[in-house]
N, C-alpha and C. Protein backbone atom coordinates (compact mmCIF):
# COMPACT_ATOMS: atom_id res chain seq x y z
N UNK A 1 -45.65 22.85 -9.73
CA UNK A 1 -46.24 24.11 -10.18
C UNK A 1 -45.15 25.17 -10.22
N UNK A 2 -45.32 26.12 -11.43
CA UNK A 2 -44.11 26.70 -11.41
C UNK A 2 -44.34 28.15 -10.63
N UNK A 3 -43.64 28.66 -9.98
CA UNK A 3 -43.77 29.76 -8.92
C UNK A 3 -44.32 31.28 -9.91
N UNK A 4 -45.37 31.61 -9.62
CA UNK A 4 -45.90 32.87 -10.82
C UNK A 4 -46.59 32.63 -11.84
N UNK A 5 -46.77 31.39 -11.97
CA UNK A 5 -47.69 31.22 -13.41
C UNK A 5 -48.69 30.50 -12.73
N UNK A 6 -48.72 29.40 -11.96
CA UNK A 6 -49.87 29.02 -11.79
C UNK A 6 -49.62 27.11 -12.84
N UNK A 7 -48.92 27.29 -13.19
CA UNK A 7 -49.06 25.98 -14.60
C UNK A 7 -47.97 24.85 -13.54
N UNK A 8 -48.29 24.19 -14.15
CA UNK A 8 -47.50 22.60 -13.49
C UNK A 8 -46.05 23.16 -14.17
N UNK A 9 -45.39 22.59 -13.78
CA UNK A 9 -43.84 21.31 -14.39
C UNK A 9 -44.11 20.48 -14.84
N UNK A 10 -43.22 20.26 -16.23
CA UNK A 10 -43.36 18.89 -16.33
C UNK A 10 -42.63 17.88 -15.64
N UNK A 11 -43.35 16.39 -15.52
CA UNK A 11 -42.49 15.51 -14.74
C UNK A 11 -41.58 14.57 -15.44
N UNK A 12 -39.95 14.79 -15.23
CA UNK A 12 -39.35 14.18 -16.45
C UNK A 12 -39.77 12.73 -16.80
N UNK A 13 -39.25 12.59 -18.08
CA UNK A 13 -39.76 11.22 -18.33
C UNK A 13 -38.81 10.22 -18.22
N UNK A 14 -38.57 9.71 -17.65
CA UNK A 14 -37.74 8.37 -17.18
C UNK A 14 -37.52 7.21 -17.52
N UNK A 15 -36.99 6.61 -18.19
CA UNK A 15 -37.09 5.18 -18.84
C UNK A 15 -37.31 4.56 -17.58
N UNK A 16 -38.14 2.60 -17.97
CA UNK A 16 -38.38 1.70 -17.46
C UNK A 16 -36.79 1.04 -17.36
N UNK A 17 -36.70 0.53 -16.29
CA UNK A 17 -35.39 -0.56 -15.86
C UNK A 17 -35.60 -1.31 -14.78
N UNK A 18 -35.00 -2.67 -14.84
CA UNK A 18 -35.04 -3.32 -14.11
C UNK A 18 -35.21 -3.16 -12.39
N UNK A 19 -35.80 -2.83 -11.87
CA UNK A 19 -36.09 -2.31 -10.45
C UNK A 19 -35.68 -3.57 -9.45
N UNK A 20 -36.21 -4.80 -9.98
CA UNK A 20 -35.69 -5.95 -9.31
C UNK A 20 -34.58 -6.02 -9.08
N UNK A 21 -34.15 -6.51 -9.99
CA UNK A 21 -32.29 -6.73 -10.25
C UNK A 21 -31.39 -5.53 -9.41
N UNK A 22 -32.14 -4.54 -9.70
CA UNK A 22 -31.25 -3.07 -9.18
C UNK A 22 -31.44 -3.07 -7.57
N UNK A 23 -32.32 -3.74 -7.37
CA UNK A 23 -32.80 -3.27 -5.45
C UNK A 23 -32.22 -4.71 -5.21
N UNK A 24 -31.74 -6.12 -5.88
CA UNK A 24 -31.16 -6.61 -5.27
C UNK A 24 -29.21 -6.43 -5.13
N UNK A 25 -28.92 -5.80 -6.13
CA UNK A 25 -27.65 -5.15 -6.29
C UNK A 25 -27.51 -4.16 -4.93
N UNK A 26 -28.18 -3.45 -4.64
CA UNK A 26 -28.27 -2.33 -3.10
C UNK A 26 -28.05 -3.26 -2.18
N UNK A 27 -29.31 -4.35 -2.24
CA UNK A 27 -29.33 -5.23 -1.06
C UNK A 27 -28.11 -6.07 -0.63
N UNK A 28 -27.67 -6.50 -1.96
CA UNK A 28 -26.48 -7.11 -1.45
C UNK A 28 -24.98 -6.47 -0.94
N UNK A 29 -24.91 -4.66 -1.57
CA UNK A 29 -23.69 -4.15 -1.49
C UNK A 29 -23.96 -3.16 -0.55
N UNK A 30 -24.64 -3.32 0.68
CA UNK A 30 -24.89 -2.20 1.32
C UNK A 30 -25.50 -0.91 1.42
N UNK A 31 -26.46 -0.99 -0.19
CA UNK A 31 -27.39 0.06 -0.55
C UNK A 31 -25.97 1.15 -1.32
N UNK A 32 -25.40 0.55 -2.20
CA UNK A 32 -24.43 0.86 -3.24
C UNK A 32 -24.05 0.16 -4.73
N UNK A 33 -23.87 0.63 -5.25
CA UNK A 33 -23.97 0.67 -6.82
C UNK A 33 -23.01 1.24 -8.11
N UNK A 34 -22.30 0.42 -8.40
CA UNK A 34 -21.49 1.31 -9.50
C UNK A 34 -22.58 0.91 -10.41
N UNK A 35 -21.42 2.47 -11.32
CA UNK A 35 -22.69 2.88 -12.54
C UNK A 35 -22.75 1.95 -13.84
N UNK A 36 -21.47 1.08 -13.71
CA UNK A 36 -21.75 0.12 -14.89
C UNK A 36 -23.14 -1.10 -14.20
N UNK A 37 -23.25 -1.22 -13.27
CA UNK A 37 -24.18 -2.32 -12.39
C UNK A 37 -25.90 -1.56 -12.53
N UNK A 38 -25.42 -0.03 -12.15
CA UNK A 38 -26.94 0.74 -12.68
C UNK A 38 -27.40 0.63 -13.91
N UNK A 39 -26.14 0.84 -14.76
CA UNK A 39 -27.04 0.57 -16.27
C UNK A 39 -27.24 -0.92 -17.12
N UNK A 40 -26.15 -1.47 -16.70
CA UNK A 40 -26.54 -2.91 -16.71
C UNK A 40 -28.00 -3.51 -16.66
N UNK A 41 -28.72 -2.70 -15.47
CA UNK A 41 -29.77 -2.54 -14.80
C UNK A 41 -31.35 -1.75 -16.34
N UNK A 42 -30.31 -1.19 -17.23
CA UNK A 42 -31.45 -0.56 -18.43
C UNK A 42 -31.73 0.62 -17.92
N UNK A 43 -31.05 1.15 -16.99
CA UNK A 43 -31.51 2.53 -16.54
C UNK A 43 -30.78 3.26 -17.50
N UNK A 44 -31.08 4.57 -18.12
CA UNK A 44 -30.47 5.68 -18.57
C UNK A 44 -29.52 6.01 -17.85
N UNK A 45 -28.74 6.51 -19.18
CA UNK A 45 -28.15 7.89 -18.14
C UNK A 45 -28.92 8.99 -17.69
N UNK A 46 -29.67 9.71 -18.40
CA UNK A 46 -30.67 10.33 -17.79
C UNK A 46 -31.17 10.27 -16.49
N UNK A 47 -31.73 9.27 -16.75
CA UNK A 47 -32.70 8.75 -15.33
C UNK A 47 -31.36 8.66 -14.06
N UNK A 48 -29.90 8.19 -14.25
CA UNK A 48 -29.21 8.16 -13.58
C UNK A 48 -28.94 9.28 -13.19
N UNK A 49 -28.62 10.51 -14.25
CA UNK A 49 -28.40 11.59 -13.48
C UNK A 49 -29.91 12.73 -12.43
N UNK A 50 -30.91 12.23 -13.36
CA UNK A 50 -31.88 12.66 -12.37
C UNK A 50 -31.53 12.09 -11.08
N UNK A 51 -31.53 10.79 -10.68
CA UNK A 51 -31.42 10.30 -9.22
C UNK A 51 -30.55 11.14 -8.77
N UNK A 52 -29.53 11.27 -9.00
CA UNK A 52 -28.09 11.82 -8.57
C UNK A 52 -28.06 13.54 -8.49
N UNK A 53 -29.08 13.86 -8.97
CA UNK A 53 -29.09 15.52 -8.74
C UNK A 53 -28.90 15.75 -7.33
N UNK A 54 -28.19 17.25 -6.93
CA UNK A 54 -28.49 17.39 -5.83
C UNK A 54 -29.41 17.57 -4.62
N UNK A 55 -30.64 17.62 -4.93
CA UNK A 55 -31.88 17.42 -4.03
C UNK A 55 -32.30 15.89 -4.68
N UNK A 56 -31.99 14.91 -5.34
CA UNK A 56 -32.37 13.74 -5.33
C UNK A 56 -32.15 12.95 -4.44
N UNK A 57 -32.55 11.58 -5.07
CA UNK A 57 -32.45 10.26 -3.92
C UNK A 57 -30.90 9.79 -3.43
N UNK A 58 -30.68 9.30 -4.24
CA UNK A 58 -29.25 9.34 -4.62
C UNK A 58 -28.16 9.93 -4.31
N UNK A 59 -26.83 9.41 -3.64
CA UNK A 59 -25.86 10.14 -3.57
C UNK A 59 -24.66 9.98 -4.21
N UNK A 60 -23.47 10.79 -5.17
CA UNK A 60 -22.60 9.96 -5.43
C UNK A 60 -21.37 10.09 -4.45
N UNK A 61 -20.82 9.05 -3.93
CA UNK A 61 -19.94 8.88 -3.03
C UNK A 61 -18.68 9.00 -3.70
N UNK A 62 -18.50 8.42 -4.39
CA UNK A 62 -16.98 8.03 -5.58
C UNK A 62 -17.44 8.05 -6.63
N UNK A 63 -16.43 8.71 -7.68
CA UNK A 63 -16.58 8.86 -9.10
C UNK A 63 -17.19 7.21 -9.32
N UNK A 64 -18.46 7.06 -9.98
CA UNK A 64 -19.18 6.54 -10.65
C UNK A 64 -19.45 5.35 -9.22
N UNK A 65 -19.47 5.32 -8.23
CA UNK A 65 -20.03 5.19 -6.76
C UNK A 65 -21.23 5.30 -6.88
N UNK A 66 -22.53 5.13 -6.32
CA UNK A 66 -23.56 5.51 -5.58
C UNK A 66 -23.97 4.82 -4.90
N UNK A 67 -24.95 6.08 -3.89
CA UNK A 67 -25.55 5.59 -2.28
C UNK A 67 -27.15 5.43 -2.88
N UNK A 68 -28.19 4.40 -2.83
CA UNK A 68 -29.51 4.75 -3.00
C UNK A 68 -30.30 5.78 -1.44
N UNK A 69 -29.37 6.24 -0.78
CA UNK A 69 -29.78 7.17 0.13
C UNK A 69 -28.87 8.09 0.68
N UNK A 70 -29.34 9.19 1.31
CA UNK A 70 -28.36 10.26 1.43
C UNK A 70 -27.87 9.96 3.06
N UNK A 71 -26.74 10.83 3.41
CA UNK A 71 -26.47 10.64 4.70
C UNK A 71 -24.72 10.38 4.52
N UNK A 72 -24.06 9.91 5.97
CA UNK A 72 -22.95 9.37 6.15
C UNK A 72 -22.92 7.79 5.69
N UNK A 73 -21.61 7.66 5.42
CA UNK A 73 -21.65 6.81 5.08
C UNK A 73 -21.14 5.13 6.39
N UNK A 74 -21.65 4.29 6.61
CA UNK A 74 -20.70 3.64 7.88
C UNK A 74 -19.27 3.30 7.09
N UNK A 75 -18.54 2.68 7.84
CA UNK A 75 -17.61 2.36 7.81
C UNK A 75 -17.58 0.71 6.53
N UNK A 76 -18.09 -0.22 6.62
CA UNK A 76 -18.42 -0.90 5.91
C UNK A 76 -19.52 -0.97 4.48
N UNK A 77 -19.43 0.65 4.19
CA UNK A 77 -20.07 1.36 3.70
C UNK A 77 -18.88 1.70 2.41
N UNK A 78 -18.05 2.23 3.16
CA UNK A 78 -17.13 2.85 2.54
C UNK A 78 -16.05 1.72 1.96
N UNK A 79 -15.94 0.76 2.75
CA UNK A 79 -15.07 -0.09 2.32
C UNK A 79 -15.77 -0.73 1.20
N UNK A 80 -16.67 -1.04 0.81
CA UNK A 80 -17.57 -1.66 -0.60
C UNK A 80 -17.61 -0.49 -1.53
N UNK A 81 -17.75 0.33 -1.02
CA UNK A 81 -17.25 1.80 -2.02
C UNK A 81 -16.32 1.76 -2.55
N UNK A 82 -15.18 1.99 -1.95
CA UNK A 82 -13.93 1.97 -2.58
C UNK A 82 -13.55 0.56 -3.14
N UNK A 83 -14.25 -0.69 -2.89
CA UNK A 83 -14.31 -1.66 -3.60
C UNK A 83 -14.46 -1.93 -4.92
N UNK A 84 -15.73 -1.11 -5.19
CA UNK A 84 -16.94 -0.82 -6.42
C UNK A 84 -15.95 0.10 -7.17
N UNK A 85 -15.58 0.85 -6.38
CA UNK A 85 -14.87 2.34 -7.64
C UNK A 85 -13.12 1.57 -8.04
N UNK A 86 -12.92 0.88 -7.35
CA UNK A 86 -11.84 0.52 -8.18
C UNK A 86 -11.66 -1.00 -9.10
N UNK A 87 -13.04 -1.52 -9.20
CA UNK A 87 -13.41 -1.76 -10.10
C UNK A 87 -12.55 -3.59 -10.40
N UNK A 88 -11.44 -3.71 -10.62
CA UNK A 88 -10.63 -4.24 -10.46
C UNK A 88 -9.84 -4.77 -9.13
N UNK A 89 -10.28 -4.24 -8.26
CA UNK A 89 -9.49 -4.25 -7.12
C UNK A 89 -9.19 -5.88 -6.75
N UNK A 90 -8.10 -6.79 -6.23
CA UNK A 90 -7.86 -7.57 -5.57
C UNK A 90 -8.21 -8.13 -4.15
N UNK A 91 -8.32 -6.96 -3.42
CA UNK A 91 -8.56 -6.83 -2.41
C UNK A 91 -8.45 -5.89 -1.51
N UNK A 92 -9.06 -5.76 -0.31
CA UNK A 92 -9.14 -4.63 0.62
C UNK A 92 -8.60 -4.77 1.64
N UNK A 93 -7.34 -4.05 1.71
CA UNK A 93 -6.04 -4.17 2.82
C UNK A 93 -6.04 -3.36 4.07
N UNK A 94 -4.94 -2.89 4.61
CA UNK A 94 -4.98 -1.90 5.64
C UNK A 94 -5.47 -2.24 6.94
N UNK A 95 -6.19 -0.66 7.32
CA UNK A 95 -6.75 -0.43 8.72
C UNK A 95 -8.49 -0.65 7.95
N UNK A 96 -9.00 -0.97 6.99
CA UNK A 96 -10.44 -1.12 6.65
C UNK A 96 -10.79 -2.76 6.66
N UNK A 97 -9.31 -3.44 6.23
CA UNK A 97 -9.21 -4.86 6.26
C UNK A 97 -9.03 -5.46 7.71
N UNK A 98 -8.25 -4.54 8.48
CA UNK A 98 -8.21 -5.19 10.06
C UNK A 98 -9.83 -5.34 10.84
N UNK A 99 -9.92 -3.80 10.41
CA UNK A 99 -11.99 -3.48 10.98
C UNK A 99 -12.80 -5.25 10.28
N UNK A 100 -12.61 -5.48 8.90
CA UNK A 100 -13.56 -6.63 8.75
C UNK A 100 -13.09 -7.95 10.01
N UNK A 101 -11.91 -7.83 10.21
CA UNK A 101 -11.09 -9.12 11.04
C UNK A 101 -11.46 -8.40 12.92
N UNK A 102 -12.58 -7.34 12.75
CA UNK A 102 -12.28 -7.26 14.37
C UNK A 102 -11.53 -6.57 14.74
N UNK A 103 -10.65 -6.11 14.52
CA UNK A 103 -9.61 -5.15 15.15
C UNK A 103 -9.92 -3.85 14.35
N UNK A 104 -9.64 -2.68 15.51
CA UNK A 104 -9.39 -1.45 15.20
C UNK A 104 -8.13 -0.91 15.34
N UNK A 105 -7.87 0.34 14.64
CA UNK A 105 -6.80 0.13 14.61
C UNK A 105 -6.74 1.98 14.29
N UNK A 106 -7.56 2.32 14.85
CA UNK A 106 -7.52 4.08 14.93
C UNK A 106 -8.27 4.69 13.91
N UNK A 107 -8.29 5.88 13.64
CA UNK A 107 -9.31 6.36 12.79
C UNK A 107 -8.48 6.82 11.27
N UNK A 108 -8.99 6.19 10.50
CA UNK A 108 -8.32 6.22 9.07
C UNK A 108 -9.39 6.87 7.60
N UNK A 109 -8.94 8.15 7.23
CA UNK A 109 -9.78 8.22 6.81
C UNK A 109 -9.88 7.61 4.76
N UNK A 110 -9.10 6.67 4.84
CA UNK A 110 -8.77 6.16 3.63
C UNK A 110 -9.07 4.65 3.84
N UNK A 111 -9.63 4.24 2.71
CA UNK A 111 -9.53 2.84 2.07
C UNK A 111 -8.88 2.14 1.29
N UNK A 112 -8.30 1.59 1.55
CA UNK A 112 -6.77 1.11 1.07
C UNK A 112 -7.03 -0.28 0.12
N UNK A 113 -7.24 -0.19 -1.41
CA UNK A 113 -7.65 -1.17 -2.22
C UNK A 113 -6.46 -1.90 -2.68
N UNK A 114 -5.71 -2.76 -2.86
CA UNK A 114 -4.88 -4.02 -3.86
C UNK A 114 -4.98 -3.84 -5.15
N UNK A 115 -4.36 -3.14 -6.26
CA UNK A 115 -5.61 -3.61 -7.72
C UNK A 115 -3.84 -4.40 -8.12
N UNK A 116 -4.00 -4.57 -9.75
CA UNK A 116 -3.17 -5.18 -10.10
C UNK A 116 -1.78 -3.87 -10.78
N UNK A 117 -0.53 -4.34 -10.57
CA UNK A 117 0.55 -3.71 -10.99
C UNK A 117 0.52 -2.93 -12.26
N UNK A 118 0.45 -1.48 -12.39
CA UNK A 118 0.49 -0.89 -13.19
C UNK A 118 -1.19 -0.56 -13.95
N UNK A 119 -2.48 -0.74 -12.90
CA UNK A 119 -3.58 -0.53 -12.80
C UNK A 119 -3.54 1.11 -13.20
N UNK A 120 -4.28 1.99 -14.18
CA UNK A 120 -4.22 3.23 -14.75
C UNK A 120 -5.59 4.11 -13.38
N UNK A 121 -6.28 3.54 -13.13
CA UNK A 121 -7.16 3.97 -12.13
C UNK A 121 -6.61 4.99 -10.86
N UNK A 122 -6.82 6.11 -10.78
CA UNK A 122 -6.31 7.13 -9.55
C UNK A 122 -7.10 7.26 -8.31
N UNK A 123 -6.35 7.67 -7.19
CA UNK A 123 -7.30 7.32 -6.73
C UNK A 123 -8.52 8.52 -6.18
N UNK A 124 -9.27 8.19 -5.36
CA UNK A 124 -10.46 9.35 -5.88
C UNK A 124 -10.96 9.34 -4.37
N UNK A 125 -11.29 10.86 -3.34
CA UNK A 125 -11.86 10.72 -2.29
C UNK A 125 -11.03 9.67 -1.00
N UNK A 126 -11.90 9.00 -0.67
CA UNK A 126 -11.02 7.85 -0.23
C UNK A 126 -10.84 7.01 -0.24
N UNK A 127 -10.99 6.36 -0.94
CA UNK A 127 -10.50 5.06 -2.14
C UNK A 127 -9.21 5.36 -2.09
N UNK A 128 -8.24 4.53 -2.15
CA UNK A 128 -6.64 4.92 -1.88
C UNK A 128 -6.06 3.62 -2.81
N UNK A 129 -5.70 3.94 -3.86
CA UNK A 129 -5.53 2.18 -5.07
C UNK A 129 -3.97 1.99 -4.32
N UNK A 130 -3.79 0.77 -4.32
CA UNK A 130 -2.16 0.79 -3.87
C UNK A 130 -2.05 -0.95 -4.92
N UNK A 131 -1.09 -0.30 -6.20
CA UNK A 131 -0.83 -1.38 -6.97
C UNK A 131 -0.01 -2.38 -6.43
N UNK A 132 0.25 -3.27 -6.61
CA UNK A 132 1.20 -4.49 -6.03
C UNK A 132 1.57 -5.65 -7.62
N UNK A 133 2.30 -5.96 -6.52
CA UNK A 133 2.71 -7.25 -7.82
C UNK A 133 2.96 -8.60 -6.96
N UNK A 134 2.61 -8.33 -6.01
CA UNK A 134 2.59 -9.51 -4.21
C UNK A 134 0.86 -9.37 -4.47
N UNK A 135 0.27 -10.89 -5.08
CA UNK A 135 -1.10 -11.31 -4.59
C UNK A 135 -1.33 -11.91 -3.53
N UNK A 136 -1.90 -11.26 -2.59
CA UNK A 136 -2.50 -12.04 -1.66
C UNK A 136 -2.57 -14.00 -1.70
N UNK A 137 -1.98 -14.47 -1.15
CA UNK A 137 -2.59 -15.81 -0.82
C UNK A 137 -3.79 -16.45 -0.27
N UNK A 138 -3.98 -15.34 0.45
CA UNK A 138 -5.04 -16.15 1.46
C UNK A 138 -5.91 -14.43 1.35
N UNK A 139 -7.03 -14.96 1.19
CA UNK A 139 -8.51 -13.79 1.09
C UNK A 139 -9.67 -14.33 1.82
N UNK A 140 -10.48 -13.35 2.42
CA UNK A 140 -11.30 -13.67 3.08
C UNK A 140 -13.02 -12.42 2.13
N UNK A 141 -14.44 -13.12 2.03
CA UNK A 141 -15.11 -12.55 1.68
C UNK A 141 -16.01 -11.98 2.69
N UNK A 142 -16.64 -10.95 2.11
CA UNK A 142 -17.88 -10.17 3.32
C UNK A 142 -18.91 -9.42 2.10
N UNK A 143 -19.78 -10.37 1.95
CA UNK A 143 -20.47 -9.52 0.62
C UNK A 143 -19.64 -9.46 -0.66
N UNK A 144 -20.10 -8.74 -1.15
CA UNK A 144 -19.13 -8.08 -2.36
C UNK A 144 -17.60 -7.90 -2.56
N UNK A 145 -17.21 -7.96 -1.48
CA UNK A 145 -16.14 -7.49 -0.80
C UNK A 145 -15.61 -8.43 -0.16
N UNK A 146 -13.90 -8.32 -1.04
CA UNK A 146 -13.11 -9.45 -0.76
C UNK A 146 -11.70 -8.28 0.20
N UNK A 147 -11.50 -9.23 1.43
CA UNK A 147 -10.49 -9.04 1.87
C UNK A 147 -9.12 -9.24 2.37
N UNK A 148 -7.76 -9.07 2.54
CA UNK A 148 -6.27 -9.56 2.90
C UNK A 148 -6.71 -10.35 4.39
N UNK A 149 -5.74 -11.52 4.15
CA UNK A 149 -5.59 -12.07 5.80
C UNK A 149 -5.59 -10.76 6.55
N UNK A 150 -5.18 -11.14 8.07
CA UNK A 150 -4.63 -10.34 8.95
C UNK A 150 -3.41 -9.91 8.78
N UNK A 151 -2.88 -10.86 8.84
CA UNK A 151 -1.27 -10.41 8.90
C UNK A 151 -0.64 -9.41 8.06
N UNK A 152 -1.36 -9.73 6.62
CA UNK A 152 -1.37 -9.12 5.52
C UNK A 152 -2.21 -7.11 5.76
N UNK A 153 -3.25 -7.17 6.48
CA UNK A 153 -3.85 -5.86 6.35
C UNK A 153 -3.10 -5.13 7.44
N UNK A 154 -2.53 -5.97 8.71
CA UNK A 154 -1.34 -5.01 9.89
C UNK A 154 -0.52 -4.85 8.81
N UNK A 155 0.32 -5.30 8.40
CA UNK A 155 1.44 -5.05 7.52
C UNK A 155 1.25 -3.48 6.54
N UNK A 156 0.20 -3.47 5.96
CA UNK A 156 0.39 -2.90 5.15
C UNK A 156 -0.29 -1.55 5.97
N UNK A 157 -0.96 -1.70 7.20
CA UNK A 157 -1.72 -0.88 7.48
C UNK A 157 -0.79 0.37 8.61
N UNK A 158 0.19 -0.70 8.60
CA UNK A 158 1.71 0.52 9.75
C UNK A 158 2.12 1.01 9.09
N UNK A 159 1.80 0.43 7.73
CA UNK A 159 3.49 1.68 6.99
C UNK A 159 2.37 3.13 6.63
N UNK A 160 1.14 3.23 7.21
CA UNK A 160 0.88 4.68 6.96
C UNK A 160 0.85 5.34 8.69
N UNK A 161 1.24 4.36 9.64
CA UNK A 161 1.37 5.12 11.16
C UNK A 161 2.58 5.99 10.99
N UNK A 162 2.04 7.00 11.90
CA UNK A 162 3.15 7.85 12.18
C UNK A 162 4.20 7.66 13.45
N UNK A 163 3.37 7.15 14.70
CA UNK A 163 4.32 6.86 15.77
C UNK A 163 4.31 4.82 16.45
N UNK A 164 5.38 4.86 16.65
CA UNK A 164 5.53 3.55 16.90
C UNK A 164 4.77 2.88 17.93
N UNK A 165 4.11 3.19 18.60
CA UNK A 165 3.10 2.92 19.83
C UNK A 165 1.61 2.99 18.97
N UNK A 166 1.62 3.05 17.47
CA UNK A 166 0.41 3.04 17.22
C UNK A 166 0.78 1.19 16.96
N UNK A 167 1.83 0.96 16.01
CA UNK A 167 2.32 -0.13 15.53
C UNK A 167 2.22 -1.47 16.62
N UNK A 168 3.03 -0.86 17.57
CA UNK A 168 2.92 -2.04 18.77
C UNK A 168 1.40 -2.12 19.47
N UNK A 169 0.61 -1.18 19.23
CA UNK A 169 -0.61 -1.38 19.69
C UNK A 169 -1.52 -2.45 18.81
N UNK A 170 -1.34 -2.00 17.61
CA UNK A 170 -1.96 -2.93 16.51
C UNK A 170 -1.44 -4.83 16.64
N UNK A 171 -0.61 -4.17 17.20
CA UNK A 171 0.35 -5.71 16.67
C UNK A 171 -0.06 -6.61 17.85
N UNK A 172 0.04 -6.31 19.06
CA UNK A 172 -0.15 -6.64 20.33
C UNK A 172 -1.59 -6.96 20.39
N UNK A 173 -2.80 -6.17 20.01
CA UNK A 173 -4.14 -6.31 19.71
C UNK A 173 -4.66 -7.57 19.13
N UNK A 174 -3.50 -7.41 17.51
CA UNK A 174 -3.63 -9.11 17.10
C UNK A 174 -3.69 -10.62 18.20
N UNK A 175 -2.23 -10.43 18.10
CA UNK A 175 -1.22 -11.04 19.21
C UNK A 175 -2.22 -11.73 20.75
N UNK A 176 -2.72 -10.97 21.30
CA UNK A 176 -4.05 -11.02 22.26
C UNK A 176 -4.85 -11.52 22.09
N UNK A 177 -5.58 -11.45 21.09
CA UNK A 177 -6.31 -12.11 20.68
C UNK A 177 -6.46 -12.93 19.97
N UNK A 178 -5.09 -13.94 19.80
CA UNK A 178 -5.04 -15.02 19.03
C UNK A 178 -5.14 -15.32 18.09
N UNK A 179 -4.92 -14.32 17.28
CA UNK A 179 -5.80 -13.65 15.87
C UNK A 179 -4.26 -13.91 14.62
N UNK A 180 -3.14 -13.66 15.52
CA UNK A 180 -2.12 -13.59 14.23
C UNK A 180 -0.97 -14.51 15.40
N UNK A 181 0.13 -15.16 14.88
CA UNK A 181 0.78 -15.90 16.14
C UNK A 181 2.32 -15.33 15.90
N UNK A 182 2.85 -14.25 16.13
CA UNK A 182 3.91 -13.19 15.98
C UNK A 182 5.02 -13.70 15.57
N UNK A 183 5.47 -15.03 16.53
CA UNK A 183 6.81 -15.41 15.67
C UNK A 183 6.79 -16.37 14.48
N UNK A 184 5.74 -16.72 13.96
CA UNK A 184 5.69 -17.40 12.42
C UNK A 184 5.60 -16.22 11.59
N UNK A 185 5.56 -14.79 11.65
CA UNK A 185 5.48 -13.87 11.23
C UNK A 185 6.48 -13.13 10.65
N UNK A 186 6.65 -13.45 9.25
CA UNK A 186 7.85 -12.21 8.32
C UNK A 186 8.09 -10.96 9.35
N UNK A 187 9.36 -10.94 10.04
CA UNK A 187 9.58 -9.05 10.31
C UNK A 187 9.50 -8.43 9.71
N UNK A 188 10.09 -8.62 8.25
CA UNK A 188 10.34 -7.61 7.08
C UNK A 188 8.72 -6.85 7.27
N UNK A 189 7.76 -7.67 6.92
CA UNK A 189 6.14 -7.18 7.24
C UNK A 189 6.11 -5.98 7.77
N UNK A 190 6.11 -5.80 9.02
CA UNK A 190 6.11 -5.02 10.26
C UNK A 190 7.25 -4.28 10.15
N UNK A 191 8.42 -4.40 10.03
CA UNK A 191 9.59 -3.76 10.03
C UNK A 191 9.87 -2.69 8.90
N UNK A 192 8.89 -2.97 7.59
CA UNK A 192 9.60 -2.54 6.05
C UNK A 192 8.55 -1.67 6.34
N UNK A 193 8.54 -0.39 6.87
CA UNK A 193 7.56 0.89 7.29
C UNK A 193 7.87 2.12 6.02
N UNK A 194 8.43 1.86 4.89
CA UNK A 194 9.17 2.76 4.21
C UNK A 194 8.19 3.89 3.36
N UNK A 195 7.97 5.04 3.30
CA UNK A 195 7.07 5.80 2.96
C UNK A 195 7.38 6.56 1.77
N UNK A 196 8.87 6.13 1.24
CA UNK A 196 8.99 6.92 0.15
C UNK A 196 8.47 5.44 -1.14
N UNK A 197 8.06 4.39 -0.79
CA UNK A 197 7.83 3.56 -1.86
C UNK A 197 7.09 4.34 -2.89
N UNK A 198 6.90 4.24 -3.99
CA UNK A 198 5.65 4.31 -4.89
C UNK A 198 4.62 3.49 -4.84
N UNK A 199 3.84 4.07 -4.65
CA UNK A 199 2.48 3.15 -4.53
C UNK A 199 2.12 1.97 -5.39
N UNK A 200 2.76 2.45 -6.91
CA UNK A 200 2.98 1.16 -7.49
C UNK A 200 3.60 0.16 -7.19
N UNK A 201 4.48 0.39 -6.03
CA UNK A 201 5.16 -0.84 -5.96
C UNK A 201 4.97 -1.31 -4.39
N UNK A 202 3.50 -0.73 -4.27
CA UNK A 202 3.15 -1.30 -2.97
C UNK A 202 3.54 -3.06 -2.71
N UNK A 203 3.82 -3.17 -1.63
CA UNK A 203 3.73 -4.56 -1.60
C UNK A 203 2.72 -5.05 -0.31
């Protein structure tokens, strides 16, 4: 009802879309959705941006991201996020890739994606693209969401520490827990901490 007149609103009109297909897409990605997967789905854009208004259901997390509910996001939340928004991605490295393997490894507020060398995609929020031209060998899945060995997500996940007691903590954490076995282990890995790389030439 509109405030002073007394007369209704109208209620927009919304195209029909697949509701099935779309609530099993949530179900499987953590109640997340890129927007090529929504419309895939026969939803409008319309109807997409109604959801997505700001008093709607909908949240968008990352450029063309969405949450089917509002709130924080968890941690394994975010990592299928930044999964979804980079679209391409290889895999999910770092301190978000150690969290799937069990280990923590301090509070990071970036997600650190793999895509392929010379990938045009920027990165957005915290989604963090780090191109490579070193594919992973060995990947591990969790849902939607594919991730680097261990050895592979410490590695890449020190060269954004700032002090060396974060490094030996991480490493030692592995190490403890039987998780990585230190001297079959590249130094260069652990050792090559270099911060002026270009991200394109993440390795």
């Amino acid at each position: 009802m509109s405030e002073g007149t007394g007369k209704l609103l109208p209620v927009p009109q919304l195209s029909d879309f697949d509701h099935d297909r779309l609530a099993a897409i949530f179900s499987k990605q953590q109640g997340l959705a890129a927007r090529r997967q929504v419309l895939a789905c026969a939803m409008t854009a319309k109807a997409l941006r109604y959801r997505t208004r700001p008093d709607g259901p909908w949240q968008v997390v990352l450029p063309g991201v969405y949450a089917n509910e509002r709130g924080r996001l968890s941690e394994k939340q975010r990592a299928v996020a930044a999964f979804l928004y980079a679209g391409r991605g290889i895999a999910i490295t770092g301190t978000a890739a150690t969290a799937f393997h069990g280990l923590r490894a301090g509070q990071d507020h970036f997600v650190d994606v793999l895509v392929p060398l010379h990938y045009r995609r920027s990165d957005a929020g915290f989604a963090r693209l780090r191109c490579t031209s070193i594919v992973p060998g060995v990947t591990f899945q969790d849902g939607v969401v594919t991730y680097v060995a261990l050895d592979r997500a410490i590695a890449d996940a020190v060269r954004q520490f700032s002090e060396m007691s974060e490094v030996r903590d991480l490493v030692a954490s592995a190490v403890q827990r039987g998780k990585v076995d230190v001297w079959n282990w590249p130094g260069s890995l652990i050792l090559d901490r270099s911060k002026d790389r270009p991200a394109c030439e993440w390795r």
